[in-house]
C-alpha atoms as a PDB file:
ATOM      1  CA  UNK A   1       0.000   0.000   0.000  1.00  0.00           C
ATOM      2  CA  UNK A   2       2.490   2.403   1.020  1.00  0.00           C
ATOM      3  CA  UNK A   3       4.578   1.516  -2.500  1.00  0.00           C
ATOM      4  CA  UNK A   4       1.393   2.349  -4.554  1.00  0.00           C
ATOM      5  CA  UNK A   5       0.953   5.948  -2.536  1.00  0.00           C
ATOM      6  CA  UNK A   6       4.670   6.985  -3.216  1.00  0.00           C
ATOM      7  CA  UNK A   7       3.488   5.870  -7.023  1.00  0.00           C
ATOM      8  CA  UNK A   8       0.929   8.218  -6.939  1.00  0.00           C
ATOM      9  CA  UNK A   9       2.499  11.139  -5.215  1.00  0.00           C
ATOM     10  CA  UNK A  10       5.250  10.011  -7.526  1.00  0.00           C
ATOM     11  CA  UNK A  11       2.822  10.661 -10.622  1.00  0.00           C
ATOM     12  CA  UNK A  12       1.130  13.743  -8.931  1.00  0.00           C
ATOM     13  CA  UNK A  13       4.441  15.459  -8.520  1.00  0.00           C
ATOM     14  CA  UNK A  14       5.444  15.092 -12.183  1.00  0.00           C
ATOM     15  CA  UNK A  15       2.143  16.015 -13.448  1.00  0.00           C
ATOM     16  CA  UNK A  16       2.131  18.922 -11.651  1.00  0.00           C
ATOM     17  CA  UNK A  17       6.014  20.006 -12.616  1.00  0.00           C
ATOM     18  CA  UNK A  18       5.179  18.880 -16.406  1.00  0.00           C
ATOM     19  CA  UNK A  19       2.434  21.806 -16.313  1.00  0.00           C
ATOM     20  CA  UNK A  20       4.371  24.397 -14.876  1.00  0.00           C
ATOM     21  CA  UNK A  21       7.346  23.235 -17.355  1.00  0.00           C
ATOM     22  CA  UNK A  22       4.405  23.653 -19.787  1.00  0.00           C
ATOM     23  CA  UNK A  23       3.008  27.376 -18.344  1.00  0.00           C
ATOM     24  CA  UNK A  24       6.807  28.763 -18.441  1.00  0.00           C
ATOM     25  CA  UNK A  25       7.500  27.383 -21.823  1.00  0.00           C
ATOM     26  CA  UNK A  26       4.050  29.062 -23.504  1.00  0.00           C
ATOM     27  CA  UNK A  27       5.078  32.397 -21.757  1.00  0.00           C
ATOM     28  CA  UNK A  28       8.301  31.686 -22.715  1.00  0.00           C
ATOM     29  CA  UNK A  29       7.560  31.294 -26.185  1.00  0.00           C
ATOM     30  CA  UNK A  30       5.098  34.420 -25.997  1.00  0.00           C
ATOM     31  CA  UNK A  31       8.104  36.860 -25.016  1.00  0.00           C
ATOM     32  CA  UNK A  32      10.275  35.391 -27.869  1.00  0.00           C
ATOM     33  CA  UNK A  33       7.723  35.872 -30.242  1.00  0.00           C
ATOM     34  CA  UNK A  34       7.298  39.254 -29.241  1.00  0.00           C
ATOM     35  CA  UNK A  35      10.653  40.105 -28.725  1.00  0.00           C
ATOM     36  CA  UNK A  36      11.143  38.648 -32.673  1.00  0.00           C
ATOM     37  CA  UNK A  37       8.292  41.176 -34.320  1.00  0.00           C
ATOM     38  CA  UNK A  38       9.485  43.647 -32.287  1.00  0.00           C
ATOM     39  CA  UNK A  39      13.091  43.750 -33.447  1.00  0.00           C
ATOM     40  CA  UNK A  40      11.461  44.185 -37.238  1.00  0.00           C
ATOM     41  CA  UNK A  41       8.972  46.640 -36.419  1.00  0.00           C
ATOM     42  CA  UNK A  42       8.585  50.674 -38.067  1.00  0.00           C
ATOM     43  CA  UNK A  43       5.102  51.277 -38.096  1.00  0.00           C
ATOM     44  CA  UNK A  44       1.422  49.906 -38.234  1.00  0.00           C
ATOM     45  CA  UNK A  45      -2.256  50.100 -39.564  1.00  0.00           C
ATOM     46  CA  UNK A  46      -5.433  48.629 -38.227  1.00  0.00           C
ATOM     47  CA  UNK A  47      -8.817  49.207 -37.615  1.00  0.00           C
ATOM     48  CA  UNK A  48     -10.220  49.475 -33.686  1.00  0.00           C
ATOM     49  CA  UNK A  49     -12.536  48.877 -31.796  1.00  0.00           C
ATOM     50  CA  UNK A  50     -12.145  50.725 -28.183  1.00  0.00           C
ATOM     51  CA  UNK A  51     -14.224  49.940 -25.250  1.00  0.00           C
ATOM     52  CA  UNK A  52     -13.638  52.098 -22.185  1.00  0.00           C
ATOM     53  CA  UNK A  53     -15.368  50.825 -18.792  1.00  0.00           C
ATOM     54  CA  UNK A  54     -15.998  53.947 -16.051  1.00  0.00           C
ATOM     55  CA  UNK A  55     -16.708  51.810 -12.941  1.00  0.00           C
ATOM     56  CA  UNK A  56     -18.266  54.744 -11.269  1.00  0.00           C
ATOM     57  CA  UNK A  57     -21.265  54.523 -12.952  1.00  0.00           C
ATOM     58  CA  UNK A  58     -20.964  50.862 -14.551  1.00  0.00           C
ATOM     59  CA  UNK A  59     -21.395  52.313 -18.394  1.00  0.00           C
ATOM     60  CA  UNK A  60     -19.486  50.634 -20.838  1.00  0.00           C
ATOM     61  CA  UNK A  61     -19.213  52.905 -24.305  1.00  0.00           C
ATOM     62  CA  UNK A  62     -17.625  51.498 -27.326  1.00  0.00           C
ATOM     63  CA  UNK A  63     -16.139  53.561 -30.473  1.00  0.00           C
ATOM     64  CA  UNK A  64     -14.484  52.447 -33.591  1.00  0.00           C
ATOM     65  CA  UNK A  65     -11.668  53.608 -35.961  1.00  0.00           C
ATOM     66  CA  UNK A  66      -8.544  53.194 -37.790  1.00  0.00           C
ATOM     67  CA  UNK A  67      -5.367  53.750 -35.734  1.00  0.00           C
ATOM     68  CA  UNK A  68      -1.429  54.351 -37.737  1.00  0.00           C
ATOM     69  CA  UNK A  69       1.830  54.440 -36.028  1.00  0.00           C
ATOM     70  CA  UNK A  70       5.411  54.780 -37.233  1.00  0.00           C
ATOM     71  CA  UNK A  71       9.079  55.070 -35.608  1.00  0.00           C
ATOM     72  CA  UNK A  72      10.936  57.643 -38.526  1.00  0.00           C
ATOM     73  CA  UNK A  73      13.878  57.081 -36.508  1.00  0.00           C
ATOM     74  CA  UNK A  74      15.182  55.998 -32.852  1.00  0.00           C
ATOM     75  CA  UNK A  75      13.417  58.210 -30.235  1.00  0.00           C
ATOM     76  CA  UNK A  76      10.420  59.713 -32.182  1.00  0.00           C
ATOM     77  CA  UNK A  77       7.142  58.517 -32.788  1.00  0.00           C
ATOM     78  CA  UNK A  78       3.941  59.523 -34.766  1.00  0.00           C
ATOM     79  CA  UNK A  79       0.641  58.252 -34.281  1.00  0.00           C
ATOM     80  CA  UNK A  80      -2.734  58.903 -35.263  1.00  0.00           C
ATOM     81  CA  UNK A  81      -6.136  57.479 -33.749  1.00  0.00           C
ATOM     82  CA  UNK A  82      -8.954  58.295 -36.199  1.00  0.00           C
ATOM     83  CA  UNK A  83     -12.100  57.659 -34.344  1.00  0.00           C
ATOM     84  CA  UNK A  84     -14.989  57.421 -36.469  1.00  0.00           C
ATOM     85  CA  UNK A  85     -17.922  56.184 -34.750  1.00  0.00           C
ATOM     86  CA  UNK A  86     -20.165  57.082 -32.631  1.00  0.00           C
ATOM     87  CA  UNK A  87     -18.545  60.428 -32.403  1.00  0.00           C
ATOM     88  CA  UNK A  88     -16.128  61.799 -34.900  1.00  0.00           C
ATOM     89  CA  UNK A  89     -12.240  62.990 -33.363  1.00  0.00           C
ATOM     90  CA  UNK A  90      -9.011  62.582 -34.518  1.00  0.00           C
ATOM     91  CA  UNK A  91      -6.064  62.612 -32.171  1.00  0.00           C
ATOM     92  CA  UNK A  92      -2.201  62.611 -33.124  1.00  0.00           C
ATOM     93  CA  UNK A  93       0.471  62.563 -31.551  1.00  0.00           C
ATOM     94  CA  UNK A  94       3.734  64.164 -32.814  1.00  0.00           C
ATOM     95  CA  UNK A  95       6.850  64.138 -30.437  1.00  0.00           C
ATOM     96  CA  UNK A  96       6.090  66.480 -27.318  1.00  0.00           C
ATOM     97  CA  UNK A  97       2.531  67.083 -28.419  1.00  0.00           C
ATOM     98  CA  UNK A  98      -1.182  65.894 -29.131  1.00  0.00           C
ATOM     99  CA  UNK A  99      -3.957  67.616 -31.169  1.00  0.00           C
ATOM    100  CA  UNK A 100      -7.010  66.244 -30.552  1.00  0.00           C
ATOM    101  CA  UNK A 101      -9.332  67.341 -33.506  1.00  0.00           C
ATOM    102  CA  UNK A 102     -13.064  67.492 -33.173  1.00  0.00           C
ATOM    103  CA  UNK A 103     -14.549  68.181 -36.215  1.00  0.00           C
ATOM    104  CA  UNK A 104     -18.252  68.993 -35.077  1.00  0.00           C
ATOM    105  CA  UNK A 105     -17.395  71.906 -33.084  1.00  0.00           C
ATOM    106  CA  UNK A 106     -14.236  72.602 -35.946  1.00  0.00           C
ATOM    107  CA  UNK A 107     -11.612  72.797 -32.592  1.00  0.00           C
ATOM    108  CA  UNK A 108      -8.719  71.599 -32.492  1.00  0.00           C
ATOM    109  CA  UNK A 109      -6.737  71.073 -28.514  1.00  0.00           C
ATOM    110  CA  UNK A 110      -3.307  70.975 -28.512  1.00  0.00           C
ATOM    111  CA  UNK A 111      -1.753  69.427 -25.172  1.00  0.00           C
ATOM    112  CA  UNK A 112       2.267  69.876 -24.716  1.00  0.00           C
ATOM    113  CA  UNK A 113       2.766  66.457 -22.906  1.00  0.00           C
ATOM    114  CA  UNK A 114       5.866  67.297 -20.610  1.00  0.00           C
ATOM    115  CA  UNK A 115       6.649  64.870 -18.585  1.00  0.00           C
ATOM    116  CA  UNK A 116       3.622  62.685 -19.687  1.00  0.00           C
ATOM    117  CA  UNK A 117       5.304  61.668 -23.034  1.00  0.00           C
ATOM    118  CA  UNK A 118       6.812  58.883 -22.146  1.00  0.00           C
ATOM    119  CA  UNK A 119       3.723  57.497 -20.756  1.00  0.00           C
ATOM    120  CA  UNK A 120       1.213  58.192 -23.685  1.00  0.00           C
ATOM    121  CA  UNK A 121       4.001  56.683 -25.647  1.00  0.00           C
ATOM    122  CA  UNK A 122       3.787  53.726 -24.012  1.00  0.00           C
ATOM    123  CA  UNK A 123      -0.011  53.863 -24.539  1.00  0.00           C
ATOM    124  CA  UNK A 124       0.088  54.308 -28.234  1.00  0.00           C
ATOM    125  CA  UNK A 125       3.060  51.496 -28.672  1.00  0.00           C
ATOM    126  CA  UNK A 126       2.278  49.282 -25.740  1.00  0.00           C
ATOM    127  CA  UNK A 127       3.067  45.422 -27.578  1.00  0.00           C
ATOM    128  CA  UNK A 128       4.473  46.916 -30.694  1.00  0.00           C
ATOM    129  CA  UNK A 129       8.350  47.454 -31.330  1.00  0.00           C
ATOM    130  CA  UNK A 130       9.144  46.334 -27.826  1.00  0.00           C
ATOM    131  CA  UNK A 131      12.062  43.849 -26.785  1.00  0.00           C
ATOM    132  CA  UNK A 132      11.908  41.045 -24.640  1.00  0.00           C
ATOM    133  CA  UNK A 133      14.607  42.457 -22.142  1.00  0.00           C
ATOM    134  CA  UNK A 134      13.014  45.611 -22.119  1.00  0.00           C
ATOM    135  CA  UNK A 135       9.736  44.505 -21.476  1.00  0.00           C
ATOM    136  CA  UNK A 136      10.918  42.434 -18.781  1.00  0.00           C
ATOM    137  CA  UNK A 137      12.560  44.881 -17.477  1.00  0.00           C
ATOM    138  CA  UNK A 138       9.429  47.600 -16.743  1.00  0.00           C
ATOM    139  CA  UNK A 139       6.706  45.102 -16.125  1.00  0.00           C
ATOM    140  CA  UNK A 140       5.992  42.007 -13.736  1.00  0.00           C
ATOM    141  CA  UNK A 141       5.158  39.577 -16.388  1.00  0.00           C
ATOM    142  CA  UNK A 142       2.994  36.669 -15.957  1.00  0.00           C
ATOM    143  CA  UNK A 143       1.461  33.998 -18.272  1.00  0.00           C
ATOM    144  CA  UNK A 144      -2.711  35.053 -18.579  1.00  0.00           C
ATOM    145  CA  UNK A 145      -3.297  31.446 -20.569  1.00  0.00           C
ATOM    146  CA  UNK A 146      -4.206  31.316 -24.394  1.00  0.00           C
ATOM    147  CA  UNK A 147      -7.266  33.035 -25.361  1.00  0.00           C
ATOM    148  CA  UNK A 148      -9.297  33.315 -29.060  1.00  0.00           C
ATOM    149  CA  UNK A 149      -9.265  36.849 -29.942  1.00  0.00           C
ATOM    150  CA  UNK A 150     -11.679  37.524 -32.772  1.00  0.00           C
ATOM    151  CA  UNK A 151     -11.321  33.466 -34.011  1.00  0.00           C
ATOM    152  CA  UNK A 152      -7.504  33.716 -33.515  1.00  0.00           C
ATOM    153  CA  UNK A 153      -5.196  32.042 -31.685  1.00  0.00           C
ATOM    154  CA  UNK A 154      -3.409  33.986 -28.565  1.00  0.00           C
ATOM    155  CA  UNK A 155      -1.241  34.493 -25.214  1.00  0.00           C
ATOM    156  CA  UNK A 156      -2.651  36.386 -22.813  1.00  0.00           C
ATOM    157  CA  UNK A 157       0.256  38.238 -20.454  1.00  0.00           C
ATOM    158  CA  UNK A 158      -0.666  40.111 -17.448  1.00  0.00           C
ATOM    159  CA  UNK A 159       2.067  43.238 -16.670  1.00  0.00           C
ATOM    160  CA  UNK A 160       2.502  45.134 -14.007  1.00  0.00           C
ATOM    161  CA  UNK A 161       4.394  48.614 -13.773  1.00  0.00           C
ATOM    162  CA  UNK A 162       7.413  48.230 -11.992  1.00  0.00           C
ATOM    163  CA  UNK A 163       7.241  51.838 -11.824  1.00  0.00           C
ATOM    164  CA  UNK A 164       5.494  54.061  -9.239  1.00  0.00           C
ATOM    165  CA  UNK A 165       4.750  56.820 -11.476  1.00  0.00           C
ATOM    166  CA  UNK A 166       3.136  54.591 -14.091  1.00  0.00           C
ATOM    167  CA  UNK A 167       1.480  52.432 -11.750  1.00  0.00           C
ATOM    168  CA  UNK A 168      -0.393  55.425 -10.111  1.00  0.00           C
ATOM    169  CA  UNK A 169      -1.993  56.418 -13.775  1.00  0.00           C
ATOM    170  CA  UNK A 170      -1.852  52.680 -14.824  1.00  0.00           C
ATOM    171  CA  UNK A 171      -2.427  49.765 -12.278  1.00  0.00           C
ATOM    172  CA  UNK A 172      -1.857  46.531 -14.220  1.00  0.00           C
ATOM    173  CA  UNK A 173      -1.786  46.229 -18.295  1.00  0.00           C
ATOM    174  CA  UNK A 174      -2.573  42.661 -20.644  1.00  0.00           C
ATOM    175  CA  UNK A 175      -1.669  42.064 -23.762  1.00  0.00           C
ATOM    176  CA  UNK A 176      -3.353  39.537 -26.123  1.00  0.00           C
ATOM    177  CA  UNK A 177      -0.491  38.121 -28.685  1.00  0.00           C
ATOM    178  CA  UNK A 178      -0.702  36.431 -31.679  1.00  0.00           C
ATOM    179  CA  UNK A 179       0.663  33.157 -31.787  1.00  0.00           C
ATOM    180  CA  UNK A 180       1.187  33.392 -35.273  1.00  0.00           C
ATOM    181  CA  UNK A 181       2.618  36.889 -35.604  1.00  0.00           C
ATOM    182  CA  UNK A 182       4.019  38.274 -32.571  1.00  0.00           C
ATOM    183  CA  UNK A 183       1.919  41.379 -32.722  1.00  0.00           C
ATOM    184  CA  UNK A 184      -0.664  42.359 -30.081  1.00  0.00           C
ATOM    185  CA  UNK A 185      -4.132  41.623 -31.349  1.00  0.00           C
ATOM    186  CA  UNK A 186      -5.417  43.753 -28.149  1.00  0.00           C
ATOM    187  CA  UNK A 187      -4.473  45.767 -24.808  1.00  0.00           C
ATOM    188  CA  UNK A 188      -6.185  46.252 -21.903  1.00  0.00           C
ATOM    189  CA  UNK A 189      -5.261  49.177 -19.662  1.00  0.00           C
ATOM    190  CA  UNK A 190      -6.821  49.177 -16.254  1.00  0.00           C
ATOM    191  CA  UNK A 191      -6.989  52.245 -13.901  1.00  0.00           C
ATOM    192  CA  UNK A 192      -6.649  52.355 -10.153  1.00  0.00           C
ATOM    193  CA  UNK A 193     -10.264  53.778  -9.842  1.00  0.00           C
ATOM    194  CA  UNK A 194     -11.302  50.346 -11.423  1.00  0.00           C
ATOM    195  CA  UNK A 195     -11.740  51.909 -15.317  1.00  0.00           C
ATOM    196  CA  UNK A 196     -10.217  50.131 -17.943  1.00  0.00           C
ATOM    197  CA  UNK A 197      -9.854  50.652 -21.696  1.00  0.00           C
ATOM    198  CA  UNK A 198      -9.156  47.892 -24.060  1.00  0.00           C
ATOM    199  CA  UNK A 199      -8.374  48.446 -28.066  1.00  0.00           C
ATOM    200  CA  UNK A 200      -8.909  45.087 -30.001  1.00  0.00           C
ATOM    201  CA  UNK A 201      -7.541  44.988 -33.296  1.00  0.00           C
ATOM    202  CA  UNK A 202      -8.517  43.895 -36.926  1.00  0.00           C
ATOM    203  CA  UNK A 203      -7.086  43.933 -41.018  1.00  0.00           C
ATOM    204  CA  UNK A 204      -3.718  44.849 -39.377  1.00  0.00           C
ATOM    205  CA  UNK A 205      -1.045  45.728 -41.573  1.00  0.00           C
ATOM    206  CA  UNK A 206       2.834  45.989 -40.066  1.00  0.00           C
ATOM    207  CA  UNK A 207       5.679  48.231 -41.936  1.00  0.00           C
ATOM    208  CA  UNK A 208       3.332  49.881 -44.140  1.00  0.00           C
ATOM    209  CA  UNK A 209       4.713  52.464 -46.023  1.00  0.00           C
ATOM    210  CA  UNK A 210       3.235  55.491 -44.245  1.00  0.00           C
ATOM    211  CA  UNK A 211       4.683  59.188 -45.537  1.00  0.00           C
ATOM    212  CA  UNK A 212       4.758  61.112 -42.223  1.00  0.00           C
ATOM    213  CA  UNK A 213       2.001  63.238 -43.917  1.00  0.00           C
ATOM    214  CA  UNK A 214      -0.358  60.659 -43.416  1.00  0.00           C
ATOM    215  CA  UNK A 215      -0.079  61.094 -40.045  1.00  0.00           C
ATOM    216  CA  UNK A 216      -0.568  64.337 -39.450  1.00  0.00           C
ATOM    217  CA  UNK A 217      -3.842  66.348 -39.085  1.00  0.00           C
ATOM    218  CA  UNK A 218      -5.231  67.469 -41.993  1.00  0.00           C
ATOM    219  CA  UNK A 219      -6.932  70.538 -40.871  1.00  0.00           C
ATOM    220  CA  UNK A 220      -9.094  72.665 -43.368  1.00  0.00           C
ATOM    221  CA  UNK A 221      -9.773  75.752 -42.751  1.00  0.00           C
ATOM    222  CA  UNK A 222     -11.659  78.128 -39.912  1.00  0.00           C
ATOM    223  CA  UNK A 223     -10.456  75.365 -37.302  1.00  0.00           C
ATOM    224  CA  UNK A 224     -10.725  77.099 -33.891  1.00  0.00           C
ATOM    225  CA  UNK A 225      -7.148  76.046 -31.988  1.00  0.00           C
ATOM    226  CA  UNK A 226      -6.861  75.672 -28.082  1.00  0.00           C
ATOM    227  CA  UNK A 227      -3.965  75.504 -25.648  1.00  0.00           C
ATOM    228  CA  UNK A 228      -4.896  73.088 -23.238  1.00  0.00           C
ATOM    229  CA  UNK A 229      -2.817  72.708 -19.841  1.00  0.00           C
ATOM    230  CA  UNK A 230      -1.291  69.677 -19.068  1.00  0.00           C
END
C-alpha cells in the first residue's frame, strides 16, 4: 500500500512540474515571439474597436476607428487614432505634443505632454516594437493562458508597472499576442479607480509604407485652436 501511494504522489508530482514546465515554456515562447516582431517593427495600420469601462457609474461605451503608427527614426514617434464612430475625433500625436481634432465643433486642442510623453508613448506602442529584455525589465510579467481573440489564436500576459509613477496612472496592463505573428491583437489598460480601456484589433497591416504626412492632421480651414494645460 504504502509503494502504490509513493506511485501516486510520484505521478502527482510530475504532473504537476510537467504543467508548470508547460506554463513557463508558452510564456516563454510568448516573449520570444514578441521580442522577434518587435526587433522588425517601423510602423502599423489597423482598424479598432475601443471599449472604455468607467466603474463609477458601470457604463461601458464602445467607439471604432482606424489607428497608424510609425518610428521615422530611434526616439520619435507619430501616431494617429482616427475615431470614427459614434462620435467623430481625430487625435495625433507628434513628439512632445497631441492635437485632438473634433470636427463637429471645428476645434482643435493641442496638449504639450511634458513629462507625460513617455507614458502616452507607451499607450500608443504598448506590444508593438518592444524587446523582450526591455519589457521584462518595466513590467511584472505573468502567463494570462491562451485566449481566441476575434477566431484567432493567442497568449494572454498580465504586466505590471514596476514603476510608481506609471502604476499610479496605470495599475496593471494585458496584452493579447498572436501566436502566429508576434503582434498584439489587443491591450487592456486598467486604472486604479477600477476603469479600464481595451483596443482590439482587426485587417492589421505591419511596416506599411506610411509618408509622415499621413499622419498628421489634416486641418481645413476656420479650425478654432486651443492651448490646453497639461
Amino acid at each position: 500500500m504504502r509503494t502504490v501511494m509513493f506511485s501516486l504522489s510520484a505521478l502527482l508530482l510530475l504532473h504537476a512540474a510537467a504543467a508548470v514546465a508547460l506554463r513557463a515554456d508558452t510564456l516563454a515562447g510568448a516573449l520570444n515571439r514578441l521580442d522577434q516582431a518587435g526587433s522588425q517593427f517601423k510602423g502599423m495600420s489597423a482598424q479598432f474597436n475601443y471599449v472604455k469601462y468607467t466603474a463609477l457609474v458601470a457604463d461601458k461605451s464602445t467607439s471604432t476607428g482606424a489607428i497608424k503608427i510609425k518610428r521615422p527614426k530611434a526616439g520619435q514617434l507619430l501616431g494617429l487614432l482616427d475615431f470614427v464612430a459614434p462620435d467623430k475625433k481625430i487625435v495625433a500625436l507628434n513628439g512632445q505634443t497631441v492635437d485632438i481634432y473634433l470636427p463637429n465643433m471645428k476645434t482643435v486642442q493641442e496638449v504639450d505632454l511634458g513629462k507625460h510623453k513617455v507614458l502616452l508613448e507607451q499607450f500608443f506602442l504598448f506590444g508593438f516594437g518592444t524587446s523582450r529584455r526591455d519589457l521584462e525589465a518595466a513590467y511584472s510579467v505573468s502567463y494570462g493562458g491562451g485566449e481566441s481573440v476575434n477566431g484567432e489564436a493567442t497568449t494572454r500576459l498580465v504586466l505590471i508597472s514596476t514603476s510608481p509613477d506609471v502604476s499610479k496612472q496605470l495599475s496593471k496592463f494585458e496584452l493579447w499576442i498572436s501566436d502566429k505573428t508576434g503582434e498584439p491583437v489587443q491591450q487592456k489598460f486598467y486604472e486604479p479607480s477600477g476603469d479600464y480601456n481595451v483596443f482590439t484589433y482587426s485587417d492589421m497591416k505591419i511596416n506599411p509604407i506610411l509618408p509622415d504626412s499621413a499622419l498628421r492632421l489634416q486641418l481645413p480651414r476656420g479650425v478654432k485652436k486651443e492651448i490646453l494645460s497639461k
